[in-house]
Protein backbone atom coordinates (compact mmCIF):
# COMPACT_ATOMS: atom_id res chain seq x y z
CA UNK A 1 67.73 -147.82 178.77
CA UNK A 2 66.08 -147.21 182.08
CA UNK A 3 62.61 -145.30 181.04
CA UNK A 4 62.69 -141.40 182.38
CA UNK A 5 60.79 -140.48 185.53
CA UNK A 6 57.22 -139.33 185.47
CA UNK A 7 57.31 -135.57 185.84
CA UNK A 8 54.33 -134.21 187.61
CA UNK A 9 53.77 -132.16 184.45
CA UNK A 10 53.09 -135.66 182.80
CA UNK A 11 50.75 -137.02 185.49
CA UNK A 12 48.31 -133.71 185.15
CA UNK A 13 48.86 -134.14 181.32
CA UNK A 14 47.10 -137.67 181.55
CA UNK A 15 44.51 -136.55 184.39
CA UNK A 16 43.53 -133.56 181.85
CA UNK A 17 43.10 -135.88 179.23
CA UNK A 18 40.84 -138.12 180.43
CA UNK A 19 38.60 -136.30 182.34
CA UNK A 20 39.22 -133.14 180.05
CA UNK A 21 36.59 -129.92 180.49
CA UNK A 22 33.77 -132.42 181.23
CA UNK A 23 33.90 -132.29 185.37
CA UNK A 24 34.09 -128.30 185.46
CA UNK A 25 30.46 -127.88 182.69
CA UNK A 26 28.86 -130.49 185.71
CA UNK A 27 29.82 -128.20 188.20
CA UNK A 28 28.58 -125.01 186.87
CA UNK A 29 25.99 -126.83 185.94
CA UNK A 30 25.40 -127.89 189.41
CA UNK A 31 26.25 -124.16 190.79
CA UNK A 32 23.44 -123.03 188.65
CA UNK A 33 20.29 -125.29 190.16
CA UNK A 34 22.27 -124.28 193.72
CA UNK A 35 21.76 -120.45 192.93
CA UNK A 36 18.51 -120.49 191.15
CA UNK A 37 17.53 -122.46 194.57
CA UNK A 38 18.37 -119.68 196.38
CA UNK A 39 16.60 -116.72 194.27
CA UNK A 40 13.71 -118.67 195.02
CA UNK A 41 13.94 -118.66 198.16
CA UNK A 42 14.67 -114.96 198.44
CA UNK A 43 12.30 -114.06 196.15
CA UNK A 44 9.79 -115.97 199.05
CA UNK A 45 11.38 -114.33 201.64
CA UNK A 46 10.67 -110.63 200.64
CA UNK A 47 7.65 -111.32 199.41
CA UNK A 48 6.37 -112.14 202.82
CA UNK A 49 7.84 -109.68 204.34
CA UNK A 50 6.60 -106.79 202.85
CA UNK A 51 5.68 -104.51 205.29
CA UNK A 52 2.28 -102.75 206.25
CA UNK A 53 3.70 -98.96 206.50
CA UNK A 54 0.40 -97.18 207.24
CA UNK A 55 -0.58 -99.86 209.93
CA UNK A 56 2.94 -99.44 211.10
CA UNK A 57 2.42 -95.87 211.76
CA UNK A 58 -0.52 -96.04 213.08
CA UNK A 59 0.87 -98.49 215.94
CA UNK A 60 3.52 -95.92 216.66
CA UNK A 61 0.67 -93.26 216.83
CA UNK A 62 -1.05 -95.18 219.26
CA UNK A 63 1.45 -96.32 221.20
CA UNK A 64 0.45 -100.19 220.35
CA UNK A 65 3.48 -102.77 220.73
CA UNK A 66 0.37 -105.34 219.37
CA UNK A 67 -0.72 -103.46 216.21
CA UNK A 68 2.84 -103.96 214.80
CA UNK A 69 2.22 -107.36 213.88
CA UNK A 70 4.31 -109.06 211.29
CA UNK A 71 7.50 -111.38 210.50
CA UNK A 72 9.39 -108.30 208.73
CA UNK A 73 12.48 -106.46 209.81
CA UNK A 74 9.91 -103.17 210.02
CA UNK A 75 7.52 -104.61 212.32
CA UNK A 76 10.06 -106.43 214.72
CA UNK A 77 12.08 -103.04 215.47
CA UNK A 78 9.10 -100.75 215.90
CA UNK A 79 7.51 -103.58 218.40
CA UNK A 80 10.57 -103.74 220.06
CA UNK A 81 10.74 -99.77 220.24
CA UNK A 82 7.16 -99.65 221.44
CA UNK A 83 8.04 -101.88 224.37
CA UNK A 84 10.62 -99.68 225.93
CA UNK A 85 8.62 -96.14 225.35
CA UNK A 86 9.25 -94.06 228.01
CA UNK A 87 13.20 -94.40 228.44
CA UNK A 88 16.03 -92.64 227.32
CA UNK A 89 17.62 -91.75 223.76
CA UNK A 90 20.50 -94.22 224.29
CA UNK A 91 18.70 -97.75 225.51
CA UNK A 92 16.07 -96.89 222.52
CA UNK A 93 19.17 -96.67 220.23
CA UNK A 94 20.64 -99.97 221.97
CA UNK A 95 16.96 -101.75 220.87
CA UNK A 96 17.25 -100.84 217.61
CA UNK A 97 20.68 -101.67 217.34
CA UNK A 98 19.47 -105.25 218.70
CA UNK A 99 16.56 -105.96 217.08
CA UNK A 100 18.29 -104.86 213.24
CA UNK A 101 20.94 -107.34 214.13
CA UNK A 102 18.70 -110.25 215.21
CA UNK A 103 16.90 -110.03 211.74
CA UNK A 104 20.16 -108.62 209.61
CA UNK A 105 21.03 -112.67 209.17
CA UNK A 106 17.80 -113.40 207.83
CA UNK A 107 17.48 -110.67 205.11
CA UNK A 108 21.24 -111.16 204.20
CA UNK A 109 21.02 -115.16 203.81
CA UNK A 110 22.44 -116.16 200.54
CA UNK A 111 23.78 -112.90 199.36
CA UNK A 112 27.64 -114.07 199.54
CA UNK A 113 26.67 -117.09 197.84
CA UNK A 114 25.24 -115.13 194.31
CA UNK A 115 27.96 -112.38 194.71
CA UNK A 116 30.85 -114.96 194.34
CA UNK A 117 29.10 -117.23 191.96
CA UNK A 118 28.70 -114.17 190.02
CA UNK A 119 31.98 -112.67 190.10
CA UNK A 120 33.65 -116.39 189.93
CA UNK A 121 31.53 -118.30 187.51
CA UNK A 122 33.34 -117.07 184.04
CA UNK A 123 36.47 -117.59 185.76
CA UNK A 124 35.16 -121.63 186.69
CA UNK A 125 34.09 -121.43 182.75
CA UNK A 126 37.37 -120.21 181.60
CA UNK A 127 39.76 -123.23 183.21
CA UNK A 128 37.61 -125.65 181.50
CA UNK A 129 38.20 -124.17 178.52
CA UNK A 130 41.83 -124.14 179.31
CA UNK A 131 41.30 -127.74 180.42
CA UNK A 132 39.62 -128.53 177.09
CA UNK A 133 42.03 -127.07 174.99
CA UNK A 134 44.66 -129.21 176.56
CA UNK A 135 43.21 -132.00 176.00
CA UNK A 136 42.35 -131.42 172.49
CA UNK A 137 46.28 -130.91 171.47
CA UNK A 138 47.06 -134.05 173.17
CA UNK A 139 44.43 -135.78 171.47
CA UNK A 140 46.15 -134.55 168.82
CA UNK A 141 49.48 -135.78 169.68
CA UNK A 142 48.34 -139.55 169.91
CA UNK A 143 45.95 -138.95 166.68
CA UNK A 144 49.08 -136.88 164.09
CA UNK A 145 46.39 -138.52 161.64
CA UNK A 146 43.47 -136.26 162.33
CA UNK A 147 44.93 -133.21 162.03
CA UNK A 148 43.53 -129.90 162.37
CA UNK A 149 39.71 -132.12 162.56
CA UNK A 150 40.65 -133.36 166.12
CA UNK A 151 41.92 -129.99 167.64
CA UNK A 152 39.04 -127.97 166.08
CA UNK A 153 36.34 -130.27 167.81
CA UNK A 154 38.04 -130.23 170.96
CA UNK A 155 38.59 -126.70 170.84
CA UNK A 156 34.78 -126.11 170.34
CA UNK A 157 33.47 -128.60 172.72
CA UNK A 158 35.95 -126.67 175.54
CA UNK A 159 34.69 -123.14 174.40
CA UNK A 160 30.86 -124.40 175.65
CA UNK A 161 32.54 -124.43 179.19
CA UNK A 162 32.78 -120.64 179.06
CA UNK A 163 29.66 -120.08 177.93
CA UNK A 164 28.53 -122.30 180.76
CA UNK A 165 29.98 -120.22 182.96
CA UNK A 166 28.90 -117.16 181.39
CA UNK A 167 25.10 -118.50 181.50
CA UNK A 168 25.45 -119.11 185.28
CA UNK A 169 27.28 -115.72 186.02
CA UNK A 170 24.59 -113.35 184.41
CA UNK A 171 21.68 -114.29 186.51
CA UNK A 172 23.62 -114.58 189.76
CA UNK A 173 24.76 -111.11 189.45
CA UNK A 174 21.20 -109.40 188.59
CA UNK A 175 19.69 -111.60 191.80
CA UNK A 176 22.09 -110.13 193.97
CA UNK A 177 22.14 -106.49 193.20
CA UNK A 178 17.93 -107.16 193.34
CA UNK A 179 18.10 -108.89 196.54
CA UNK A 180 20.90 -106.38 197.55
CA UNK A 181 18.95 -103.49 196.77
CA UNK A 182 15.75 -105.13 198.62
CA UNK A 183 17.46 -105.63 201.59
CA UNK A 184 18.93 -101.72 201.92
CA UNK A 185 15.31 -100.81 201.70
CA UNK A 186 14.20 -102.55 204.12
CA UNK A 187 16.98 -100.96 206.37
CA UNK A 188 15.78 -97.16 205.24
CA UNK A 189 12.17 -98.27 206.11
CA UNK A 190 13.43 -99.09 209.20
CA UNK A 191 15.45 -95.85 209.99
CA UNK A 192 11.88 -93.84 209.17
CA UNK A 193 9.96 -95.89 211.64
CA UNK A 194 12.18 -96.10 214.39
CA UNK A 195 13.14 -92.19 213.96
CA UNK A 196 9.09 -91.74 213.94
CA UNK A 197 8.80 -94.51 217.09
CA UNK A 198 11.52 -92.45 219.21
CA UNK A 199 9.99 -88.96 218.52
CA UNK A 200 6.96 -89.78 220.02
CA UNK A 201 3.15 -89.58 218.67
CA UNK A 202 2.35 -86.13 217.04
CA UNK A 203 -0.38 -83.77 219.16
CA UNK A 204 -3.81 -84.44 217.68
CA UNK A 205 -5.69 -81.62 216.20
CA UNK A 206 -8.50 -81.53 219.52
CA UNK A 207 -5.49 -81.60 221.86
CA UNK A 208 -3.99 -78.89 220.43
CA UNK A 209 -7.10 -76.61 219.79
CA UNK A 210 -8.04 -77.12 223.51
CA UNK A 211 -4.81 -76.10 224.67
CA UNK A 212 -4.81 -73.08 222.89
CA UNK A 213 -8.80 -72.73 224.10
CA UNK A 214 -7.52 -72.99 227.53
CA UNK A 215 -4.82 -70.48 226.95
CA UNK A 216 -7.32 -68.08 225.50
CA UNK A 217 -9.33 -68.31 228.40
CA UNK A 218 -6.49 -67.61 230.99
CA UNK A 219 -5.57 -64.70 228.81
CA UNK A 220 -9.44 -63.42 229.14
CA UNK A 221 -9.51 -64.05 232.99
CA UNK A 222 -6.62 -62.07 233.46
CA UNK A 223 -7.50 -59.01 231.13
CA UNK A 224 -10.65 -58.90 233.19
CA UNK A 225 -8.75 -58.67 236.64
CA UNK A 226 -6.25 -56.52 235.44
CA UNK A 227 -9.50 -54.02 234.16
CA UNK A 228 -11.35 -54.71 237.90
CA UNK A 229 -7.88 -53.90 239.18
């Protein structure tokens, strides 16, 4: 009797059972020294770019490209600002358009990568169980003799994929609504400074008292001709 065709049901079977959950607990694994890489790296990033806000302002009050030194988002659109003082509302607005979007890539850099590992990693976890438990019944198919022993310790070694992938999810999805949350802070610090860098330096407090000295005096001058008068 001719033997029946291999189904492609029977191929995956055998695939599944020799390589069973194992592959997809490597991976995660592997995922997880990948995104703990990366909150390092982040973690560096923002930590040396934390900005100077008082010397920040005080280049914008003195009208000093220079004096707003620094690698951080902050710095780069209020030098850029300072450079162009003088000309309209809409090429300062262009600027700061410019200068946000040479440095958004920077400050953004490895967010996608934490948000999907976090959203995705249970789900990773999850098929390996599914992939363990598959291979545990037909473990137990070729093994009638070990009964309920054989499916219970495949069972359990498939459930350690989920918690795998748990383990891996968790931290991904804290470091990216940190990292998240860093990064639309930086972007409000920057609204403040380049609001404060288009306005233009406030009066100081001797420019302002001899105005109104000089005003005072004109008033005088012109109560004593209208008297003379």
């Amino acid at each position: 009797m001719p033997e029946a065709p291999r189904t492609i049901t029977d191929q995956l079977a055998e695939f599944i059972t020799i390589f069973g959950a194992e592959w997809v607990m490597w991976l995660l694994i592997g995922l997880s020294v990948v995104s703990v890489s990366v909150m390092v790296e982040r973690w560096w990033f923002h930590l040396r770019r934390k900005p100077d806000m008082d010397r920040l302002f005080g280049a914008i009050a003195g009208r000093d490209a220079q004096a707003a030194s620094g690698p951080s988002i902050e710095a780069a659109v209020v030098r850029d600002l300072l450079r162009v003082t003088g000309s309209d509302r809409g090429r300062m607005d262009a600027e700061r358009a410019a200068s946000v979007q040479r440095e958004r890539g920077g400050y953004e850099r490895g967010l996608s990568f934490l948000g999907t590992l976090g959203n995705n990693a249970p789900f990773v976890g999850l098929f390996g169980t599914v992939l363990g438990i598959i291979k545990a019944f037909a473990d137990l198919a070729t093994n009638v003799q070990g009964g309920a022993q054989v499916v219970m310790a495949g069972i359990s070694e498939a459930l350690v994929a989920t918690a795998i992938g748990l383990a891996v999810a968790l931290p991904a999805v804290v470091a990216f609504n940190v990292f998240k949350g860093k990064t639309k802070e930086a972007y409000r610090r920057v609204d403040v400074l380049a609001e404060a860098a288009m306005a233009g330096p406030p009066l100081r407090d001797g420019a302002t008292s001899e105005g109104s000295n000089d005003s005072d005096d004109s008033d005088d001058s012109d109560d004593s001709e209208g008297s003379e008068g």
